[in-house]
N, C-alpha and C. Protein backbone atom coordinates (compact mmCIF):
# COMPACT_ATOMS: atom_id res chain seq x y z
N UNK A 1 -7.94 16.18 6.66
CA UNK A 1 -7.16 17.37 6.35
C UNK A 1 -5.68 17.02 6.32
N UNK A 2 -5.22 17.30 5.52
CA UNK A 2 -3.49 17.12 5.32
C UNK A 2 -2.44 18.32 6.23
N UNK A 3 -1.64 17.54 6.29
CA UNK A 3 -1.00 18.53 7.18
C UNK A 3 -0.02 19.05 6.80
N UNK A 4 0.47 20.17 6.16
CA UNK A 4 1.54 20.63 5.45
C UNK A 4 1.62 22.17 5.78
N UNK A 5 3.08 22.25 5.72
CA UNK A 5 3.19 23.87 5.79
C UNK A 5 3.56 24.43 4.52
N UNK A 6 3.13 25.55 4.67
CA UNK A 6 3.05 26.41 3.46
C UNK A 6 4.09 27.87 3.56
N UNK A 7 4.92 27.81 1.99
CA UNK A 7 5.48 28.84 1.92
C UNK A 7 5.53 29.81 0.73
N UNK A 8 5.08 30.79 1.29
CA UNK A 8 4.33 31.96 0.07
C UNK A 8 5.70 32.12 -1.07
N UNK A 9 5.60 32.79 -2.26
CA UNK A 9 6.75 32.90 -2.99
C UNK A 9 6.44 34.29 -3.62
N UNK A 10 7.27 35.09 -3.96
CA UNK A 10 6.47 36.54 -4.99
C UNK A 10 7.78 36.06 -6.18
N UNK A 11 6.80 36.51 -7.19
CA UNK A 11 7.22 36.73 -8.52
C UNK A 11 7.25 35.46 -9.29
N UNK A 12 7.85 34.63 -10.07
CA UNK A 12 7.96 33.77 -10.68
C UNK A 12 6.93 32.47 -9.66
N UNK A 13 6.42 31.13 -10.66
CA UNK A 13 5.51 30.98 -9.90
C UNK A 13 7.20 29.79 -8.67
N UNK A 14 6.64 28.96 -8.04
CA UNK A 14 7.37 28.43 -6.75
C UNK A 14 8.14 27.14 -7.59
N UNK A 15 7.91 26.69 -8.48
CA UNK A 15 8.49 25.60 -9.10
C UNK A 15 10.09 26.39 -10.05
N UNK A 16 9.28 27.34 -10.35
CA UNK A 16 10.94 28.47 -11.08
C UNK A 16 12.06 28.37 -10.03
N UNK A 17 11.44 28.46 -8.57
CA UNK A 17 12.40 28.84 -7.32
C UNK A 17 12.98 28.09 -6.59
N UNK A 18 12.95 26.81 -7.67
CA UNK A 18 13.08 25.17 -6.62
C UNK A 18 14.40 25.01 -5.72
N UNK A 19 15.34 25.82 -6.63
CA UNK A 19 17.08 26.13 -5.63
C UNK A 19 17.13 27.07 -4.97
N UNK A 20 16.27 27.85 -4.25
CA UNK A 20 16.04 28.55 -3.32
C UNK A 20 15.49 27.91 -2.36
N UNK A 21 15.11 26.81 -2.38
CA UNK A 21 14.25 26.25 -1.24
C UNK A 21 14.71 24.65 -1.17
N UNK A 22 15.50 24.15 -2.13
CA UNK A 22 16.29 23.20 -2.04
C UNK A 22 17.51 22.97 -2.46
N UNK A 23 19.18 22.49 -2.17
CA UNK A 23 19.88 22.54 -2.89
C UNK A 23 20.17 21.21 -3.96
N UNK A 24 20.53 22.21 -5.16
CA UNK A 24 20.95 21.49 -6.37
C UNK A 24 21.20 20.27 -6.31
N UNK A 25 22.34 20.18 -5.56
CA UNK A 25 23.13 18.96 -5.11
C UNK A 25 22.21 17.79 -4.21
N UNK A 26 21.53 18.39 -3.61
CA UNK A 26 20.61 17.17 -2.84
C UNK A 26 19.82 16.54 -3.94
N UNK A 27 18.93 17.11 -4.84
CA UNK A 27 17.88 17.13 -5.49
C UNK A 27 18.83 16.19 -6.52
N UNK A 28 19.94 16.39 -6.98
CA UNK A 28 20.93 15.66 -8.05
C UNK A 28 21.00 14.45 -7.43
N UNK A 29 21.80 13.85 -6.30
CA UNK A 29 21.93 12.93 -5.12
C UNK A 29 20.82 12.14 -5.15
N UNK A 30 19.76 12.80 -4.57
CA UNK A 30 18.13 11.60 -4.62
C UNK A 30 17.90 11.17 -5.89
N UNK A 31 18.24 12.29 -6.95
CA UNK A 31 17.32 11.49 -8.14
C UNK A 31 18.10 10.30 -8.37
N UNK A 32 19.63 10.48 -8.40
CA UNK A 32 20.40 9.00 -8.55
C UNK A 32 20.37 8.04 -8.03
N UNK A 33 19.78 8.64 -6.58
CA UNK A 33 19.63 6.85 -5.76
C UNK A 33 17.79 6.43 -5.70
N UNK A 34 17.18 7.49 -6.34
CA UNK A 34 15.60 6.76 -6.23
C UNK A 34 15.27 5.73 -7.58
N UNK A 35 16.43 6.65 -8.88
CA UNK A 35 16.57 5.91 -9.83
C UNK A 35 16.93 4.39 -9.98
N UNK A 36 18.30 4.36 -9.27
CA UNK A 36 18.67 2.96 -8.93
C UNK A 36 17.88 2.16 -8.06
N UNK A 37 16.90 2.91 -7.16
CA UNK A 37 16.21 1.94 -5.96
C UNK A 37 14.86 1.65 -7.12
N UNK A 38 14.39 2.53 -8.02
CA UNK A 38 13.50 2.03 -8.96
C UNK A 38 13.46 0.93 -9.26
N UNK A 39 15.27 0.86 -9.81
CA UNK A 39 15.29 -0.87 -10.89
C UNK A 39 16.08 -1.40 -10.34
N UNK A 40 15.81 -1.90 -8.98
CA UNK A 40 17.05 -3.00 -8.36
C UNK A 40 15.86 -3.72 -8.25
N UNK A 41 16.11 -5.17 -8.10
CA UNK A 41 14.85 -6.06 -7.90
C UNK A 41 15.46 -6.04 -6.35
N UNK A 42 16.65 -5.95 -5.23
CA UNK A 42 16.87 -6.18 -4.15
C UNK A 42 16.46 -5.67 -3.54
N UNK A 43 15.36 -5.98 -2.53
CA UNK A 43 14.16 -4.81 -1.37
C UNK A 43 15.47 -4.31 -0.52
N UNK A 44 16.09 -5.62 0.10
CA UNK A 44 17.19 -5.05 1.35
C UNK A 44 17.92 -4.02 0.31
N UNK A 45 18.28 -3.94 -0.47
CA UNK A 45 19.25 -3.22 -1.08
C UNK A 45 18.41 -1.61 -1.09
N UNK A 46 17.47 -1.98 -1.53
CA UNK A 46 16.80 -0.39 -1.98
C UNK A 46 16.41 0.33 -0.32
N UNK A 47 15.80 -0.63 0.33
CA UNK A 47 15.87 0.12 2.02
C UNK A 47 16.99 0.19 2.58
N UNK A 48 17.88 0.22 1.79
CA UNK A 48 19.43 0.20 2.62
C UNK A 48 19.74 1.70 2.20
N UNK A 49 19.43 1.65 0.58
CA UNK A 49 19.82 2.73 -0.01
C UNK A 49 19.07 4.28 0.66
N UNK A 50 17.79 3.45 0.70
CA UNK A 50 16.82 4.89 1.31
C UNK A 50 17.32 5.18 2.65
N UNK A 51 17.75 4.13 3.53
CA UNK A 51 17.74 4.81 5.20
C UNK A 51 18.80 5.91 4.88
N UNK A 52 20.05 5.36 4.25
CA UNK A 52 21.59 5.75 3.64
C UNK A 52 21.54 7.05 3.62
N UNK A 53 20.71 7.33 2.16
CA UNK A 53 21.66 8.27 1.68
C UNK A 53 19.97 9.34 1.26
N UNK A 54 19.19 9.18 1.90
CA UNK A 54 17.66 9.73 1.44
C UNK A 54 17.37 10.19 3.24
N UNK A 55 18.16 9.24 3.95
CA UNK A 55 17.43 9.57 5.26
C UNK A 55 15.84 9.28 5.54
N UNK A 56 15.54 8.61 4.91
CA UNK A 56 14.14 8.01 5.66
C UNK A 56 13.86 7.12 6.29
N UNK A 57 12.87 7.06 6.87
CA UNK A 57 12.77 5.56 8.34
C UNK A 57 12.24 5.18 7.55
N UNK A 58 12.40 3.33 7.23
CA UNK A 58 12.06 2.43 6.66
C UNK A 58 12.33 1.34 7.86
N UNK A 59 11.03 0.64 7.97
CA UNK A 59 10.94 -0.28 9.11
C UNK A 59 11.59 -1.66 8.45
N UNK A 60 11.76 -2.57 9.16
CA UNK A 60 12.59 -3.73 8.67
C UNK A 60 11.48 -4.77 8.02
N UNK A 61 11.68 -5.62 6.89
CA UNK A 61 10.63 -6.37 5.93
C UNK A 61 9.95 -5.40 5.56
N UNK A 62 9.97 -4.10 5.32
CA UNK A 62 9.25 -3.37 4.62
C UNK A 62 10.00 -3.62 2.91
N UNK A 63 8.72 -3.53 1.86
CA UNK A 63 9.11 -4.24 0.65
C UNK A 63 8.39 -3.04 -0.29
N UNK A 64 9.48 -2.17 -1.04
CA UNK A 64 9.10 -1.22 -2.30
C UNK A 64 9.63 -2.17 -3.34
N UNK A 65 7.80 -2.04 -3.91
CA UNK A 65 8.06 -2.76 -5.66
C UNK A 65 8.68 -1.71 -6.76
N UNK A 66 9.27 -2.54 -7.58
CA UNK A 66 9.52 -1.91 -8.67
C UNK A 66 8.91 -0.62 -8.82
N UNK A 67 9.73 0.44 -9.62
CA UNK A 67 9.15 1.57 -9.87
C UNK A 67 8.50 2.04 -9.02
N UNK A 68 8.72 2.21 -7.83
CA UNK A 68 8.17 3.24 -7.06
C UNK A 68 8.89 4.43 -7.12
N UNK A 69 7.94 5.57 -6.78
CA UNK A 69 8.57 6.91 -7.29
C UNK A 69 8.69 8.01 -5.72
N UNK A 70 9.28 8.13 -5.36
CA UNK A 70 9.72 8.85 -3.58
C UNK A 70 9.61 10.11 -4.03
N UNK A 71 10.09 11.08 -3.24
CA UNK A 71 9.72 12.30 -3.35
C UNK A 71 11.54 12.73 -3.65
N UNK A 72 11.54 13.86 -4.72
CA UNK A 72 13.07 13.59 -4.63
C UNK A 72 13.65 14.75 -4.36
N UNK A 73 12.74 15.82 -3.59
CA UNK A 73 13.25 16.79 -2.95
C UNK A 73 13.38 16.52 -1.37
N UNK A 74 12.50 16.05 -0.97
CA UNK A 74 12.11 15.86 0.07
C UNK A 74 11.88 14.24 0.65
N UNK A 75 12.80 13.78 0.48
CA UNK A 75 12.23 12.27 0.92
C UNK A 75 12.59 11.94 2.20
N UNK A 76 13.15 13.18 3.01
CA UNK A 76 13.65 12.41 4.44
C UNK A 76 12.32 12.86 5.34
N UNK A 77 11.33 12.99 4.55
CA UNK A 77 10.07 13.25 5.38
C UNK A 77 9.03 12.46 5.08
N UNK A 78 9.61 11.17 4.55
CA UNK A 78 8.68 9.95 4.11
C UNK A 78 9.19 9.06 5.49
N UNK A 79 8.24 8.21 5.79
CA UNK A 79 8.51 7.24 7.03
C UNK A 79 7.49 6.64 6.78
N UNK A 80 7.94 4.95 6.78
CA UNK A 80 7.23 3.57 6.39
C UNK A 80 7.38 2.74 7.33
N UNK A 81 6.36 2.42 8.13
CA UNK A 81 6.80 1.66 8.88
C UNK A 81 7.24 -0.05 8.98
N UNK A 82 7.13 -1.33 9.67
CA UNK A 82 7.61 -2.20 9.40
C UNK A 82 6.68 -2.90 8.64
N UNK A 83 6.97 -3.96 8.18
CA UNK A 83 6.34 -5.41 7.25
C UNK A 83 5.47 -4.41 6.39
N UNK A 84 5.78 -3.59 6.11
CA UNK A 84 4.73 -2.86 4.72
C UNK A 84 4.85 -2.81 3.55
N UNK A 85 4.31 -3.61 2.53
CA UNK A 85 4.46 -3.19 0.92
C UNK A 85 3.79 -1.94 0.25
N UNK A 86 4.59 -1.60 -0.48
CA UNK A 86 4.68 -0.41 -1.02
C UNK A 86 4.59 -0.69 -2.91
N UNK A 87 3.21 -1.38 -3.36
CA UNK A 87 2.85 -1.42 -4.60
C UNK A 87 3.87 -0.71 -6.05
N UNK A 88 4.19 -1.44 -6.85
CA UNK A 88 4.26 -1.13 -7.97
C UNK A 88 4.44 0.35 -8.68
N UNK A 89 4.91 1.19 -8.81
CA UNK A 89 4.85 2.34 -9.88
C UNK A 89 3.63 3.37 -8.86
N UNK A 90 3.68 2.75 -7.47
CA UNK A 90 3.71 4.11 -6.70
C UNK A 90 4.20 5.49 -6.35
N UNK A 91 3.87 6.68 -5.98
CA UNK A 91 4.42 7.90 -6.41
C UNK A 91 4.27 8.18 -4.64
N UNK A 92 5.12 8.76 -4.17
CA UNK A 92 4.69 9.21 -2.34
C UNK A 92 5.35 10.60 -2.69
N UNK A 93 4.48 11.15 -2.31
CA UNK A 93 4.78 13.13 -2.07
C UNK A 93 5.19 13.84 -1.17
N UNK A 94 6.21 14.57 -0.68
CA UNK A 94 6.29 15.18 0.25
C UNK A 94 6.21 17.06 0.05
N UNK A 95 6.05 17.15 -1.18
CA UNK A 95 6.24 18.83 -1.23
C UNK A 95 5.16 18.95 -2.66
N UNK A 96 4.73 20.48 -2.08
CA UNK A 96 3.50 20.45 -3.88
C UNK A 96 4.14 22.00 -4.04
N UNK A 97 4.34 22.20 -5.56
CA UNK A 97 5.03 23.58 -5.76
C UNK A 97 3.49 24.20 -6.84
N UNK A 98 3.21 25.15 -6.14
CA UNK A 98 2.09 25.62 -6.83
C UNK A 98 2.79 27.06 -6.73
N UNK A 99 1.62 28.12 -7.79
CA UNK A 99 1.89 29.14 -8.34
C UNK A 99 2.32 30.32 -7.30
N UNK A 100 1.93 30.44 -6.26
CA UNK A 100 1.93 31.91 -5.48
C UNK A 100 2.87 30.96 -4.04
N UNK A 101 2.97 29.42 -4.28
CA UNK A 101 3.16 29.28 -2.83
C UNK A 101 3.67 27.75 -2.63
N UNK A 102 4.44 26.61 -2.38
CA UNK A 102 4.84 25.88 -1.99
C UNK A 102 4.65 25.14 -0.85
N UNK A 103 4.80 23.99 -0.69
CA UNK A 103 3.91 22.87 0.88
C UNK A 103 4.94 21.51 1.18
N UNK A 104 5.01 21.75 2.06
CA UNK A 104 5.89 20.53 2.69
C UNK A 104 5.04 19.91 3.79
N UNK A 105 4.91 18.46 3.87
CA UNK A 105 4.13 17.83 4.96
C UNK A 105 4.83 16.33 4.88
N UNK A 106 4.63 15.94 5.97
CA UNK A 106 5.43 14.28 6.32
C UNK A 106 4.48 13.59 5.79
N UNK A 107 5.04 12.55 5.52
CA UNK A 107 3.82 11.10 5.03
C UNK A 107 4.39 10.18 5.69
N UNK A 108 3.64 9.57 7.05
CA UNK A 108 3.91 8.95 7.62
C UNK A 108 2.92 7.40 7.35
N UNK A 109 3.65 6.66 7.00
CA UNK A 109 3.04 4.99 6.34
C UNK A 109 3.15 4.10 7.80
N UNK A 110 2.03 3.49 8.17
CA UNK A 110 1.99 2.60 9.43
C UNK A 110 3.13 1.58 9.75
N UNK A 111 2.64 0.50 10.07
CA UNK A 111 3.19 -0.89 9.74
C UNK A 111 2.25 -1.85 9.87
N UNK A 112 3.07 -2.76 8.31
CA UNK A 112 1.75 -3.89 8.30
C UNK A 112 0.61 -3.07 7.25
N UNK A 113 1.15 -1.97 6.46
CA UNK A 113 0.03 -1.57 5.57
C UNK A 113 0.43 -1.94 4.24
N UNK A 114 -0.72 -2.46 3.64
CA UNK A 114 -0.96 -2.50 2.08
C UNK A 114 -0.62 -1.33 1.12
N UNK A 115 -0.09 -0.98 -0.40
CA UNK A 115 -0.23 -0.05 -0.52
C UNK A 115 -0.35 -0.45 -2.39
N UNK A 116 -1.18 -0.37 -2.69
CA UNK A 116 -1.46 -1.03 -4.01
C UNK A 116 -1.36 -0.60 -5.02
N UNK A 117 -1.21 -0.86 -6.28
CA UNK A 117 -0.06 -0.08 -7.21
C UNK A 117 -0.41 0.74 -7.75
N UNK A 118 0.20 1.85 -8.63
CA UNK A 118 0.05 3.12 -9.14
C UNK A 118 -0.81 3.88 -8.73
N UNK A 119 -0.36 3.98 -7.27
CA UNK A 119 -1.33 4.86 -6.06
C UNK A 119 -0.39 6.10 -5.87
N UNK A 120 -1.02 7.49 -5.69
CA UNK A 120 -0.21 8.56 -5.93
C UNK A 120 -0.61 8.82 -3.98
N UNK A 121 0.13 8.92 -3.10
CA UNK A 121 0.22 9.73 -1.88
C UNK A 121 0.69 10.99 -1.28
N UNK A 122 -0.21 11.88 -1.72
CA UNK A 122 -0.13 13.41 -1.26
C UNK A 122 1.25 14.02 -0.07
N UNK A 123 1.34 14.73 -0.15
CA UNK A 123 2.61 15.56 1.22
C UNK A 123 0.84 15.23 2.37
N UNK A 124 1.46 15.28 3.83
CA UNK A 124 1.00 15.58 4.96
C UNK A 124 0.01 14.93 5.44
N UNK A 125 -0.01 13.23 4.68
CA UNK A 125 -1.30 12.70 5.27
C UNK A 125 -0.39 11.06 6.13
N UNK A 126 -1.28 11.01 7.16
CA UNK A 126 -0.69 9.48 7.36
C UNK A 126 -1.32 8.17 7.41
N UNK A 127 -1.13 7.14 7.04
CA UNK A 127 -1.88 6.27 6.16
C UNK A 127 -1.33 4.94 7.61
N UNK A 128 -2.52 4.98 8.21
CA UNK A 128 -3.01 4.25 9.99
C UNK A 128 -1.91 2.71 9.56
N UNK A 129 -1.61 2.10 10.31
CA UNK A 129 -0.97 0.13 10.39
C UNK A 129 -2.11 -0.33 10.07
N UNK A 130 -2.12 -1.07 9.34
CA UNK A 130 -2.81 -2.23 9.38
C UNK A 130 -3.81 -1.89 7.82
N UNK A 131 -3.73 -0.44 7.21
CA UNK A 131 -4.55 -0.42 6.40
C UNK A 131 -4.32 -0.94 5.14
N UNK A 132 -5.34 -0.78 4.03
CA UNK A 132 -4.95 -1.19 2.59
C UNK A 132 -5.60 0.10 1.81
N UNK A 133 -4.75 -0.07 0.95
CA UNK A 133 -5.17 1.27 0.15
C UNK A 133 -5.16 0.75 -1.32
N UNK A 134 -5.86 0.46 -2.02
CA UNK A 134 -6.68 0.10 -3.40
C UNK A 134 -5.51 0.27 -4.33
N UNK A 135 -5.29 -0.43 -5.48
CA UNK A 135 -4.59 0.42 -6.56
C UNK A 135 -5.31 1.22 -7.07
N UNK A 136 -4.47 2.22 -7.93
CA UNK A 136 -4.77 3.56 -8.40
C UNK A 136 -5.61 4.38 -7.39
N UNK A 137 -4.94 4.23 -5.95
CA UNK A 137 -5.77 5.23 -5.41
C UNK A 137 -4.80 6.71 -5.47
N UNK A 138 -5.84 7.71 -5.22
CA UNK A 138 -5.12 8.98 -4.83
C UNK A 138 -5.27 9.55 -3.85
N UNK A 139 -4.38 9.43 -2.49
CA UNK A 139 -4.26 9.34 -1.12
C UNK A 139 -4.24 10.85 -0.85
N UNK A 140 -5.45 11.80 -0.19
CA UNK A 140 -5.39 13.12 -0.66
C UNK A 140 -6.02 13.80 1.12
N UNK A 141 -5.96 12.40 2.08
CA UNK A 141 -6.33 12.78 3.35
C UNK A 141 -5.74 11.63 4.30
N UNK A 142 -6.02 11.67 5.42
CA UNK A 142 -5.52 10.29 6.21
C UNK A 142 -6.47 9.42 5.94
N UNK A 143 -5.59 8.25 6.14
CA UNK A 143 -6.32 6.85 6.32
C UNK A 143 -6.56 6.08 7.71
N UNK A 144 -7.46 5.61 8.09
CA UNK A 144 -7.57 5.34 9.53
C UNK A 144 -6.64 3.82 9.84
N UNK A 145 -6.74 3.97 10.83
CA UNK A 145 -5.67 2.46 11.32
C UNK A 145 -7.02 1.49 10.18
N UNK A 146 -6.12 0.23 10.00
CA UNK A 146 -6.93 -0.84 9.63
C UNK A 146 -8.11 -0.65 8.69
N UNK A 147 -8.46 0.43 7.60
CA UNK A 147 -9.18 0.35 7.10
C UNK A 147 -8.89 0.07 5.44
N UNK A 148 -10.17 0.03 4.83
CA UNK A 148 -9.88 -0.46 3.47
C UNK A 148 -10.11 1.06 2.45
N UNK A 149 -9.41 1.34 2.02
CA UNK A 149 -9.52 2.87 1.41
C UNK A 149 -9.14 2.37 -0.19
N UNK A 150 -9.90 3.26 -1.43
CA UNK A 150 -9.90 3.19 -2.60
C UNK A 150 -10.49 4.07 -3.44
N UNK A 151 -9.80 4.30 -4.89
CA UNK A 151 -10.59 5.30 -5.69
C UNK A 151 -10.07 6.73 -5.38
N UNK A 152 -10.48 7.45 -7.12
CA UNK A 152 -10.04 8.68 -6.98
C UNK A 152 -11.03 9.79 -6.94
N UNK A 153 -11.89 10.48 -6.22
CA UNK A 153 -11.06 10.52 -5.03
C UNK A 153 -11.12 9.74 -4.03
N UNK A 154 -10.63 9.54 -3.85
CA UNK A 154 -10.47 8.46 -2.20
C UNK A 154 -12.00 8.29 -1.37
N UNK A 155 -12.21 6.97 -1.26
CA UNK A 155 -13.10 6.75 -0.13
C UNK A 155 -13.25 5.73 0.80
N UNK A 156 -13.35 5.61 1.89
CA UNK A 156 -12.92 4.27 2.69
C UNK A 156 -14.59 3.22 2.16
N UNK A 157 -13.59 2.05 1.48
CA UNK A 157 -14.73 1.16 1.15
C UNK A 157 -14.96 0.08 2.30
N UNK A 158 -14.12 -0.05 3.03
CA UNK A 158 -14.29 -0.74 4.63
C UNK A 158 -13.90 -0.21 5.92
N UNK A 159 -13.97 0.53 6.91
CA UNK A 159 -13.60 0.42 8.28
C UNK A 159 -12.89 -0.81 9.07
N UNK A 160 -12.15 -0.25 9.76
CA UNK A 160 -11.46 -1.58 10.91
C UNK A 160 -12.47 -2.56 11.05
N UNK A 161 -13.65 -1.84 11.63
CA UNK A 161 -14.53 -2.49 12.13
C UNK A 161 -15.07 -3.46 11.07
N UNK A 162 -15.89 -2.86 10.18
CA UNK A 162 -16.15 -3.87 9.21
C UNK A 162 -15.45 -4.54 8.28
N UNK A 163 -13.67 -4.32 8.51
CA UNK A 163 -13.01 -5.40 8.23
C UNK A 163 -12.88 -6.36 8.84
N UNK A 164 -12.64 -6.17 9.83
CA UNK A 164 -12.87 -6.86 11.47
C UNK A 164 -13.94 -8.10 11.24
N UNK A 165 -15.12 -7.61 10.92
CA UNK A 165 -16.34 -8.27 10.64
C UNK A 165 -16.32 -9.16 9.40
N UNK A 166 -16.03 -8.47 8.33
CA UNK A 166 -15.80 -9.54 7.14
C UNK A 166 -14.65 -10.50 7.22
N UNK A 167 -14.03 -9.96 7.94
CA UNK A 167 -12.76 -11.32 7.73
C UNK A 167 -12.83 -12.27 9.07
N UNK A 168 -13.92 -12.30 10.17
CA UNK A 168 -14.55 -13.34 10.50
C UNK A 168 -15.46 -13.84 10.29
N UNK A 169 -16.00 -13.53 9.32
CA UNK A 169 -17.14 -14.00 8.79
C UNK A 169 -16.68 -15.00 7.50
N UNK A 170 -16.02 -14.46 6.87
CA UNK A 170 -14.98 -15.34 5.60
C UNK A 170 -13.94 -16.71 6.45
N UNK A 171 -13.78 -16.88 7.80
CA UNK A 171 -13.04 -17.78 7.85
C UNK A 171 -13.61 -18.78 8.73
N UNK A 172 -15.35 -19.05 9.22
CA UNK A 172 -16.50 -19.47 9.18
C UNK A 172 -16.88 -20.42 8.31
């Protein structure tokens, strides 16, 4: 289950109302620096940029590839923890604007997790240390510490445990 709070809207649907619930100026601000953190090939540079001026915890050797896409209303409610890659033309969510009602939830990323490319990650789920998450997955619940998760919709194709198991068995 994702964890997000919800805020009702009347009249127009919640995406019409986006400067009522965020300002202009922030939303202007992120898009310029998620843009530039898109196409810098410099990791230190782009986690410099995010702690900066986005306000998010980004753990140290944590590495966003190219084209990754942050949340650009909400990105000071993204938190990655250390030595984690962050795949290719990834998308991380922190807010969903639907018709009658709007959702904000943290996405909290371990450390030491995989995150494989053009994987979309929902508002309000947190994705355990140590896990891997498939490309093209669509991250739409939590992920457990250390497991192998993939596919849309999402399904864990290994456990800790039976990662645990296969990867002593592979070095045998």
């Amino acid at each position: 289950m994702r964890r997000t709070q919800r805020f009702p809207v009347e009249g127009a649907n919640s995406l019409q109302q986006v400067y009522k619930t965020v300002p202009f100026v922030k939303v202007a601000k992120n898009f310029i620096v998620i843009q530039l953190a898109r196409y810098t090939p410099f990791l230190g540079m782009k986690n410099w940029l995010y702690r900066t001026f986005l306000r998010m915890k980004v753990g140290e050797q944590t590495s966003f590839a190219l084209m990754v896409m942050l949340d650009v209303m909400f990105p000071e409610k993204i938190s990655v923890g250390r030595n984690t890659v962050i795949g290719y033309n990834t998308t991380i969510l922190a807010h969903e604007y639907l018709i009658k009602e709007y959702r904000l939830g943290e996405v909290i990323i371990g450390d030491e997790v995989l995150i494989g490319a053009n994987t979309t990650i929902l508002p309000g789920v947190t994705i355990g240390s140590g896990a891997i998450v498939s490309a093209g997955t669509l991250v739409h619940k939590d992920v457990a510490e250390g497991s192998f998760v993939g596919g849309n919709p999402m399904q864990v194709i290994y456990t800790k445990e039976e990662m645990t198991t296969r990867n002593s068995n592979s070095i045998t």
